[in-house]
Protein backbone atom coordinates (compact mmCIF):
# COMPACT_ATOMS: atom_id res chain seq x y z
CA UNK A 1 0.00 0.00 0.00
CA UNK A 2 2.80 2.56 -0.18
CA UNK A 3 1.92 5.45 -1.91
CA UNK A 4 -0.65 6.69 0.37
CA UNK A 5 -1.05 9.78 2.53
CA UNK A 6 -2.01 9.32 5.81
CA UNK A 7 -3.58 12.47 7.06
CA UNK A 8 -2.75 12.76 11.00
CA UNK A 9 -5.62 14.85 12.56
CA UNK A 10 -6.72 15.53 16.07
CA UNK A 11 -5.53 18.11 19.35
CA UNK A 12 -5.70 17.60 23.21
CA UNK A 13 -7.32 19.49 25.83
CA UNK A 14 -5.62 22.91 27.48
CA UNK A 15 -5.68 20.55 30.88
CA UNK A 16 -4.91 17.50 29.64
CA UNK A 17 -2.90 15.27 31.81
CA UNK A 18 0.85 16.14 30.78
CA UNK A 19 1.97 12.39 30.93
CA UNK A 20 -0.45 10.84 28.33
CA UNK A 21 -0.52 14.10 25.84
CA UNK A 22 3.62 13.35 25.77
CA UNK A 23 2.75 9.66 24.74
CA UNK A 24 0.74 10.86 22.07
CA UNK A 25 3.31 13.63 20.65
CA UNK A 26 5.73 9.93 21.02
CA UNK A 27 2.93 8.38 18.96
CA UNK A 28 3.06 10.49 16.44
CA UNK A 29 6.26 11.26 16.03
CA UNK A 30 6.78 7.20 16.06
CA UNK A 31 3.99 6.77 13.66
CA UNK A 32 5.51 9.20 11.07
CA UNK A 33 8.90 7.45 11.05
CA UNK A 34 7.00 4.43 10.45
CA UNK A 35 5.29 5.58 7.51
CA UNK A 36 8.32 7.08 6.03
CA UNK A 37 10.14 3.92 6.17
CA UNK A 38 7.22 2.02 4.28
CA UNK A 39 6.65 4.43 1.69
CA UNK A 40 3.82 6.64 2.80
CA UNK A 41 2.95 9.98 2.42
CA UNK A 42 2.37 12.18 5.50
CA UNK A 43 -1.12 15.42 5.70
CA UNK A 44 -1.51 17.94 8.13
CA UNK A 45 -2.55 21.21 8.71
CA UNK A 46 0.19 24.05 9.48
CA UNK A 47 -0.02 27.15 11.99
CA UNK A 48 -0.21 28.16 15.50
CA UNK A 49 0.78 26.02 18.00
CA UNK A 50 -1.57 26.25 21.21
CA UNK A 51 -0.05 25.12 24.33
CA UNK A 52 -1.58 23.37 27.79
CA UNK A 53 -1.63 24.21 30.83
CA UNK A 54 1.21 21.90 31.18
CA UNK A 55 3.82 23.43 28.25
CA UNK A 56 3.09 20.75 25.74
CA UNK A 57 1.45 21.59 22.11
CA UNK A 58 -1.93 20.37 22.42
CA UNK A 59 -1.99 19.84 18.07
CA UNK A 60 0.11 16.88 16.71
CA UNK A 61 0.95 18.77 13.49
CA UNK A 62 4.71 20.30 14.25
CA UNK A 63 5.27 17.07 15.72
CA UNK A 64 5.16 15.25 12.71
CA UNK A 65 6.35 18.50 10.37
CA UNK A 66 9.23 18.07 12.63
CA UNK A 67 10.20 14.60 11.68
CA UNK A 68 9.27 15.12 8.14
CA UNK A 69 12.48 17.87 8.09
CA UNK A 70 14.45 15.66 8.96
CA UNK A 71 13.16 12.49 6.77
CA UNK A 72 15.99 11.46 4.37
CA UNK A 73 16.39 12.81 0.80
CA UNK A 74 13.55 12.12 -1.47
CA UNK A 75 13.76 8.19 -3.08
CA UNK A 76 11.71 6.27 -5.79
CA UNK A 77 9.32 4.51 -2.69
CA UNK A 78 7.04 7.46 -3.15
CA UNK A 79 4.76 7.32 -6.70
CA UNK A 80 6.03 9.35 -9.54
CA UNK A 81 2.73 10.27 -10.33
CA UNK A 82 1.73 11.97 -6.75
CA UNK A 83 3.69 15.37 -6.47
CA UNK A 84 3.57 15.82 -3.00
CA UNK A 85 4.61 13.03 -0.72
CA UNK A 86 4.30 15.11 2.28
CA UNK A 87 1.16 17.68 2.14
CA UNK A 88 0.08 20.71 4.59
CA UNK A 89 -2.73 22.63 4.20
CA UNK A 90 -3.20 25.91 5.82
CA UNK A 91 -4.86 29.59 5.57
CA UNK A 92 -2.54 32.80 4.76
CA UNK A 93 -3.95 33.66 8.53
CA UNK A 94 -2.23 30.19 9.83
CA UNK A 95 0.89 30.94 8.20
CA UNK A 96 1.43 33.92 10.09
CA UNK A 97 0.36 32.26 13.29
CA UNK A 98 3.57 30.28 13.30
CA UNK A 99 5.66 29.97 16.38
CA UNK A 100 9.23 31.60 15.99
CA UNK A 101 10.92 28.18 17.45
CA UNK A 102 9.71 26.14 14.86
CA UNK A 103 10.89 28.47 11.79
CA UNK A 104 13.72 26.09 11.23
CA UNK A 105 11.59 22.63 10.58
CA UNK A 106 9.43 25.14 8.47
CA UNK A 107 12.21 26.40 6.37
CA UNK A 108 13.43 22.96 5.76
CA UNK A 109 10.20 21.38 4.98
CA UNK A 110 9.43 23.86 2.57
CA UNK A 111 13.05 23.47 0.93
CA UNK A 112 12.28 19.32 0.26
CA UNK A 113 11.19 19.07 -3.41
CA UNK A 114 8.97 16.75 -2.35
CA UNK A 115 7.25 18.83 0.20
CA UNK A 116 4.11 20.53 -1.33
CA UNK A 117 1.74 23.64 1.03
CA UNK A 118 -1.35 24.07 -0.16
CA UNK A 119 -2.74 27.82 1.07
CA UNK A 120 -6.35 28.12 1.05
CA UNK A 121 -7.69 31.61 -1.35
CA UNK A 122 -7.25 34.81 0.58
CA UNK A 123 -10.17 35.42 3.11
CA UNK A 124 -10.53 31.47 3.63
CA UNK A 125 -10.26 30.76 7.67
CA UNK A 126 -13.46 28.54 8.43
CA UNK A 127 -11.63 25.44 9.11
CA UNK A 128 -13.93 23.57 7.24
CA UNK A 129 -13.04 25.18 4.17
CA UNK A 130 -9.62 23.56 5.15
CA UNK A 131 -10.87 20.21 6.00
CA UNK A 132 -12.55 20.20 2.19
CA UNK A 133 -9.13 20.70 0.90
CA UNK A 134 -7.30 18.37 3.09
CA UNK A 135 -10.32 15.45 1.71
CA UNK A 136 -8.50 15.81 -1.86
CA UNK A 137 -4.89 15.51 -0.71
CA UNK A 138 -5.46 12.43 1.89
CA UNK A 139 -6.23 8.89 1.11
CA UNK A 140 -6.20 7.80 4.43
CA UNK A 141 -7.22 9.23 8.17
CA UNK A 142 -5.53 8.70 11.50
CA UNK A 143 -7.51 10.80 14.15
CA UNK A 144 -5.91 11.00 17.93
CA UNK A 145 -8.48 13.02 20.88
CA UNK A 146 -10.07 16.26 19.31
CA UNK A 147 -13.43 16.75 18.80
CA UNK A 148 -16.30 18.12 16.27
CA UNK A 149 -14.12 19.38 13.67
CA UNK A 150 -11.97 15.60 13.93
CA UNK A 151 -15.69 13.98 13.82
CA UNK A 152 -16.45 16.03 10.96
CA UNK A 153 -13.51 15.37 8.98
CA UNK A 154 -13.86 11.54 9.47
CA UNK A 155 -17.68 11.61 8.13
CA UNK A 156 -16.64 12.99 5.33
CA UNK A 157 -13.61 10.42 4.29
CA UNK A 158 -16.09 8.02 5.02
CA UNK A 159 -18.93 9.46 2.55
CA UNK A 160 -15.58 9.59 0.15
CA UNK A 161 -15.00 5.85 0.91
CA UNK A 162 -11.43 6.41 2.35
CA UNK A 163 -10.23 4.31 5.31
CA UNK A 164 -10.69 6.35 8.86
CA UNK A 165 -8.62 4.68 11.81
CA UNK A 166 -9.47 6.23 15.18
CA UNK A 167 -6.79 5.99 18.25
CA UNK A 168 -8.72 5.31 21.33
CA UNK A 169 -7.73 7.97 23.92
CA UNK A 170 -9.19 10.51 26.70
CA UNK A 171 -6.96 13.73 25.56
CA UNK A 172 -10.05 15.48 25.07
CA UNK A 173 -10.15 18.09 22.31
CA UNK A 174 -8.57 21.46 22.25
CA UNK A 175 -11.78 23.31 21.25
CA UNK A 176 -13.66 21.24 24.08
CA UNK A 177 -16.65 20.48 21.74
CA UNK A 178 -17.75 17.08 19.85
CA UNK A 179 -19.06 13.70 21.39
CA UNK A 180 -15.09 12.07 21.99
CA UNK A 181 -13.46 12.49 19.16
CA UNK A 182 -11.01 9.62 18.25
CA UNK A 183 -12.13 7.37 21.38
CA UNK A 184 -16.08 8.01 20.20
CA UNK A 185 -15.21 7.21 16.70
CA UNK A 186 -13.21 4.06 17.48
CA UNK A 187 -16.39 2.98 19.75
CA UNK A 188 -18.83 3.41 16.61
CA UNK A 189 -15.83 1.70 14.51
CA UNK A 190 -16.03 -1.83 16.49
CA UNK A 191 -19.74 -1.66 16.06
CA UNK A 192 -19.65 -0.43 12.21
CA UNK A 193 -16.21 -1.38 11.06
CA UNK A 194 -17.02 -1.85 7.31
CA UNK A 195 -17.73 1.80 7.03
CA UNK A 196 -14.74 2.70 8.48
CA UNK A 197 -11.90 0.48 6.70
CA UNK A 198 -11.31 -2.70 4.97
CA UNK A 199 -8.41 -4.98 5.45
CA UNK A 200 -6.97 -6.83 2.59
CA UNK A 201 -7.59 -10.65 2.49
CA UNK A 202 -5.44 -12.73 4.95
CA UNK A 203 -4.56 -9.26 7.21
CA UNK A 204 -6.84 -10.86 10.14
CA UNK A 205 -10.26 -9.55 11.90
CA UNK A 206 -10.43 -5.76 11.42
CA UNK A 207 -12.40 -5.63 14.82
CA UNK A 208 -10.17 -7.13 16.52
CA UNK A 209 -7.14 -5.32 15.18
CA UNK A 210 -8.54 -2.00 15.87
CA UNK A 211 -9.69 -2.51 19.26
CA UNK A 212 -5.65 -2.79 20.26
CA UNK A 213 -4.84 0.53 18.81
CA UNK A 214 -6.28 2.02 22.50
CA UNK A 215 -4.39 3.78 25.30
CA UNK A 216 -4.02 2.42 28.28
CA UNK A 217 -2.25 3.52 31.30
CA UNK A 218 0.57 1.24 30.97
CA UNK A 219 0.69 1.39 26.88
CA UNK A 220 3.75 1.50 24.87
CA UNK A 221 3.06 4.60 22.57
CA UNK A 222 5.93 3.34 19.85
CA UNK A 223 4.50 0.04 20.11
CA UNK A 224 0.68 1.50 19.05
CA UNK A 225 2.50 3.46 16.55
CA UNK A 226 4.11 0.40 15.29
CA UNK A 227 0.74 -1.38 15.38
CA UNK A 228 -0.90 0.72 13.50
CA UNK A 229 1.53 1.51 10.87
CA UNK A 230 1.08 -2.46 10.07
CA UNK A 231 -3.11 -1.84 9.85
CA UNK A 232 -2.54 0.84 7.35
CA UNK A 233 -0.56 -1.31 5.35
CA UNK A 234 -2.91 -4.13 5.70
CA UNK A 235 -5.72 -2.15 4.35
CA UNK A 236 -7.35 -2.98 1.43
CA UNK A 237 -6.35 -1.61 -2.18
CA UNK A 238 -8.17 1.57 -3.35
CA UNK A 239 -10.73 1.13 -5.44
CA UNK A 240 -10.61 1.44 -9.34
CA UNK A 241 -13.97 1.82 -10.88
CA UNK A 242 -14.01 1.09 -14.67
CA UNK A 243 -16.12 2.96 -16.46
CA UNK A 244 -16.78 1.08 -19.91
CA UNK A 245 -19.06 -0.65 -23.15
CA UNK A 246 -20.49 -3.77 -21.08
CA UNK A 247 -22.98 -4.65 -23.96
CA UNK A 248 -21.77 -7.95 -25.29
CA UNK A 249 -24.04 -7.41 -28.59
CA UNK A 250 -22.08 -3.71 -29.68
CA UNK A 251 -19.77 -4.23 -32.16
CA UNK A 252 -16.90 -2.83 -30.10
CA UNK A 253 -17.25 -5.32 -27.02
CA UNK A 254 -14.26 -8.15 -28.11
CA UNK A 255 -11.80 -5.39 -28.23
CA UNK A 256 -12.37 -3.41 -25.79
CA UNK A 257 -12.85 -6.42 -23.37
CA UNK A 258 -9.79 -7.55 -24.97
CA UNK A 259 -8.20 -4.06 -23.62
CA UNK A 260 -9.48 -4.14 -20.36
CA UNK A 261 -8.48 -7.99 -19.37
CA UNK A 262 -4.92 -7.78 -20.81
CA UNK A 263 -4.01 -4.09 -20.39
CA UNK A 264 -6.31 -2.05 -17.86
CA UNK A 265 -6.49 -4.83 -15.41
CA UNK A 266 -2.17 -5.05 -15.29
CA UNK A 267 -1.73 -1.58 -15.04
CA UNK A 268 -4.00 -1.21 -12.26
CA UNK A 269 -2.97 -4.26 -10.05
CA UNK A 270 1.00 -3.11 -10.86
CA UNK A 271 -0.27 0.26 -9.53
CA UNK A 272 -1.99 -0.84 -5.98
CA UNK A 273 -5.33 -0.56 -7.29
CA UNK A 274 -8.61 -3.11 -6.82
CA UNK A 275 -10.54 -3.38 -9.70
CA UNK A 276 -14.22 -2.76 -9.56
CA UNK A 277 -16.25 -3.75 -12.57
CA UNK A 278 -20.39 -3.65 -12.93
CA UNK A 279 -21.23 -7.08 -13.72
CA UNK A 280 -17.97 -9.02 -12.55
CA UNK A 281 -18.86 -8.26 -8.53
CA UNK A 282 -21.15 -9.72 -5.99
CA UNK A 283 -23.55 -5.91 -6.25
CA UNK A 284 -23.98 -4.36 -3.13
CA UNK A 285 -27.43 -3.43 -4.33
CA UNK A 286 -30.97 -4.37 -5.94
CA UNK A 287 -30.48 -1.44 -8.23
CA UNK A 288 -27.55 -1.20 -10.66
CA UNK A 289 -27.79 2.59 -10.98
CA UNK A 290 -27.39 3.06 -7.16
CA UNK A 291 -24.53 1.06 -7.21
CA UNK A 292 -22.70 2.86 -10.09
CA UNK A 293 -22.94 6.14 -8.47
CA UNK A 294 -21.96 4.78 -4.61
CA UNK A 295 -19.07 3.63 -6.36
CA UNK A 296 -18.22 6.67 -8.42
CA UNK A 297 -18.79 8.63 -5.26
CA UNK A 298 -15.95 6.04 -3.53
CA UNK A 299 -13.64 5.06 -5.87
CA UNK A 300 -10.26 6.18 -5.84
CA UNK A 301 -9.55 6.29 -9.48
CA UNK A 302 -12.12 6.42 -11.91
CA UNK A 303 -11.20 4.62 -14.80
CA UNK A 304 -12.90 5.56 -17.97
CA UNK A 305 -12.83 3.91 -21.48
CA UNK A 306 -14.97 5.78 -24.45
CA UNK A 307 -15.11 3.32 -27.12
CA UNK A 308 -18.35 2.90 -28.08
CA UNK A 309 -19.44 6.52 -27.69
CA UNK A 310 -21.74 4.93 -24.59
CA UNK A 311 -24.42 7.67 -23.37
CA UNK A 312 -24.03 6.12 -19.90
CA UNK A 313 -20.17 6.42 -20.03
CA UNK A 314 -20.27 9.69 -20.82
CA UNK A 315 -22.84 10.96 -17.40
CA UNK A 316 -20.77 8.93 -15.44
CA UNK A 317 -17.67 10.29 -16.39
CA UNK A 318 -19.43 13.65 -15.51
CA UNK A 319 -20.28 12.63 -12.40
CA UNK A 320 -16.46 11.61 -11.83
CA UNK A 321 -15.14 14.89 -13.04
CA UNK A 322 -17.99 16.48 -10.60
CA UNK A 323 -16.63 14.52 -7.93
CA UNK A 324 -13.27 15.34 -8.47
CA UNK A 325 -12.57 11.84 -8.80
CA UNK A 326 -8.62 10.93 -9.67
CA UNK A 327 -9.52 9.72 -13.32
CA UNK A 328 -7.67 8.19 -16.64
CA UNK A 329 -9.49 8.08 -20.03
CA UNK A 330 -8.95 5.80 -22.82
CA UNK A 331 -11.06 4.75 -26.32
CA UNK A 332 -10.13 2.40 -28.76
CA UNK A 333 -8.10 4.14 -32.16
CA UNK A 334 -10.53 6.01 -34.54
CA UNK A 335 -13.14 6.57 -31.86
CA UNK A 336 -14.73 10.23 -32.62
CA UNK A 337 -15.22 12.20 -29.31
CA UNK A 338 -17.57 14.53 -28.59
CA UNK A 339 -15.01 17.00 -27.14
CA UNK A 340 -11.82 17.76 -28.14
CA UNK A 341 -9.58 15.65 -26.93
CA UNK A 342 -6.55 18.10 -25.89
CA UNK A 343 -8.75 19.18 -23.64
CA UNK A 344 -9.46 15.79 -21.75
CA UNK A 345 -6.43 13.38 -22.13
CA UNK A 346 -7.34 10.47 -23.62
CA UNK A 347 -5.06 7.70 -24.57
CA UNK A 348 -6.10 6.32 -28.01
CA UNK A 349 -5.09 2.38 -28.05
CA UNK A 350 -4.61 0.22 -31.09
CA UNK A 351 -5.94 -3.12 -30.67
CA UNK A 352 -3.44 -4.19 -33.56
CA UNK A 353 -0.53 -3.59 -30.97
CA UNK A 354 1.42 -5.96 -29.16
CA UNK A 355 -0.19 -6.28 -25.91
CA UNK A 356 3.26 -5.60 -24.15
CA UNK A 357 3.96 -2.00 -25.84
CA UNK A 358 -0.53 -1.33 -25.35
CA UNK A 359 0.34 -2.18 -21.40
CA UNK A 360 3.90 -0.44 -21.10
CA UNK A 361 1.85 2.68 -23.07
CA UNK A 362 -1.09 2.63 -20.82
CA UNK A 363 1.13 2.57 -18.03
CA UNK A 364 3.20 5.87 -19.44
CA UNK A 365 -0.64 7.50 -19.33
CA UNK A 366 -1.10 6.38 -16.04
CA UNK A 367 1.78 8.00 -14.56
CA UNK A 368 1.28 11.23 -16.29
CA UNK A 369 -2.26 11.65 -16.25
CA UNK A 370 -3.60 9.62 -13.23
CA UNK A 371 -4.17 12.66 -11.23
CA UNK A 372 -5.25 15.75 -13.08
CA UNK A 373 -6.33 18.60 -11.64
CA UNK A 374 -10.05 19.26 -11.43
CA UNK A 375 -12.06 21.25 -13.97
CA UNK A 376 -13.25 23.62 -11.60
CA UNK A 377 -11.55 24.17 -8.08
């Protein structure tokens, strides 16, 4: 699963009890070395840096800027096609708010080439606004204490059908608002856990596996870190929802099944992708339109083929590029479009082709085109 970014999110109480908030800056800091080491990507927000009553930050995020400025020079672990391995997301207002003692891990995050800050347009402070743009960076959510705005943020990587893995803890939440935070969403977890993550097959009970990520008073907070730096990598692959001709009576159907068998389905598993086809899956519903679009509004890459000229492609493809789904386009050689096609990408393949040079091409389009920028932002 490397290639992901894990988006760290949560803050403590002003009065929290000094002891446990330092074994959750350890945590954190342990967790991020973790995910270095196997590949990952590391979100967070940057800015102020509120203190307890105790001394200690009561945010995680300069902790694990921190060990980000001092992660090793950039390497070919991270994906060439994500610019960005490590992400933070702030207002112009934030930016201002940061501490003088931590201008030196800020200077040397933002001289890593493969450090990328994302500042929200001028006037833009509702943190919400922020949480929206954190949603496209992260592909995965880690959530220690905090409260509404951490409860908030995991709702909506769940509606975007991205794994959410709540720490149990009682650090309370900086703003002192919400239901728990991380130790209420971790409760509804263990009673809901398939709308919270999957694990790959063979990775064990998912239940079970999250229920030890909890801090107790004798816990080892590098060995939690450890623990759950093995669930993210046990998670399941990201969804890739093809988009494609299914009738078996068009004229186009051999080839472009021929295409999607051989090439698509290569590319994608190479790439740490599960393929999600209508048709070729147990549905998860009585109606095939409601299942198109719940998986449209989930999938991680949306992966569109227009041979055929299909009106049903072509709306759910809009709904994609609505969504600001990650998406790749393809239609079989002499296929007319009815847009220009400089304006979309779209990789014309040649069923005459050895299948070799169609995958290593489709793989070339992957890399570069994978993750576009949306139409509108």
């Amino acid at each position: 699963m490397a290639g992901l970014r894990v988006h760290l999110a949560g803050s403590a109480a002003l009065d929290c009890e000094p002891a446990l908030l330092a074994s959750a800056h350890t945590f954190i800091a342990a967790l991020c070395r973790h995910l270095i080491d196997d590949g990952e990507g590391i979100l967070v927000g940057a800015g102020g840096e509120p203190r307890g009553d105790a001394g200690l930050p009561c945010i995680f995020d300069w902790t694990a800027l921190e060990v980000i400025s001092t992660a090793s020079a950039p390497d070919t672990s991270w994906p060439a096609t994500r610019s960005g391995r490590y992400v933070a997301v702030s207002s112009q207002r934030g930016i201002e708010k940061i501490p003088e003692d931590r201008a030196p891990i800020w200077r040397a995050c933002k001289g890593r080439s493969d450090f990328k800050l994302d500042i929200t347009p001028p006037g833009w402070r509702m943190a919400g606004l922020i949480r929206d743009q954190q949603l496209l960076y992260g592909d995965v959510l880690v959530t220690l204490g905090g409260g509404a705005g951490v409860e908030l943020l995991a709702r909506q990587y769940r509606e975007d059908g991205k794994p959410v893995i709540p720490i149990h803890i009682e650090i309370g939440s900086l703003n002192n608002d919400g239901n728990g935070g991380s130790r209420y969403l971790q409760e509804r977890a263990l009673n809901e856990i398939d709308t919270f993550f999957h694990l790959r097959d063979g990775a064990g009970d998912a239940v079970s596996r999250l229920s030890d990520l909890r801090f107790e008073g004798d816990s080892e907070p590098k060995q939690l870190a450890a623990a759950t730096a093995r669930l993210i990598a046990d998670l399941r692959p990201r969804l890739a929802f093809y988009v494609r001709l299914l009738d078996p009576g068009h004229g186009e159907f051999d080839a472009v099944e021929e295409f999607f068998r051989e090439v698509v389905d290569t590319v994608m598993q190479r790439n740490g992708f599960r393929a999600h086809e209508i048709g070729m899956h147990k549905p998860e519903d009585a109606f095939m339109n409601v299942e198109i679009f719940k998986l449209l509004q989930r999938a991680a890459l949306v992966v569109v083929d227009l041979s055929g000229v299909r009106p049903n492609c072509m709306m759910e493809f809009g709904y994609a590029l609505g969504r600001r789904r990650r998406y790749l386009v393809s239609a079989k050689k002499g296929t007319y479009l009815p847009f220009d096609p400089d304006k979309i990408p779209t990789y014309f393949w040649d069923p005459d082709l050895d299948r070799d040079v169609r995958i290593r091409q489709y793989q070339d389009r992957f890399e570069i085109y994978s993750e576009p920028r949306p139409l509108v932002s």
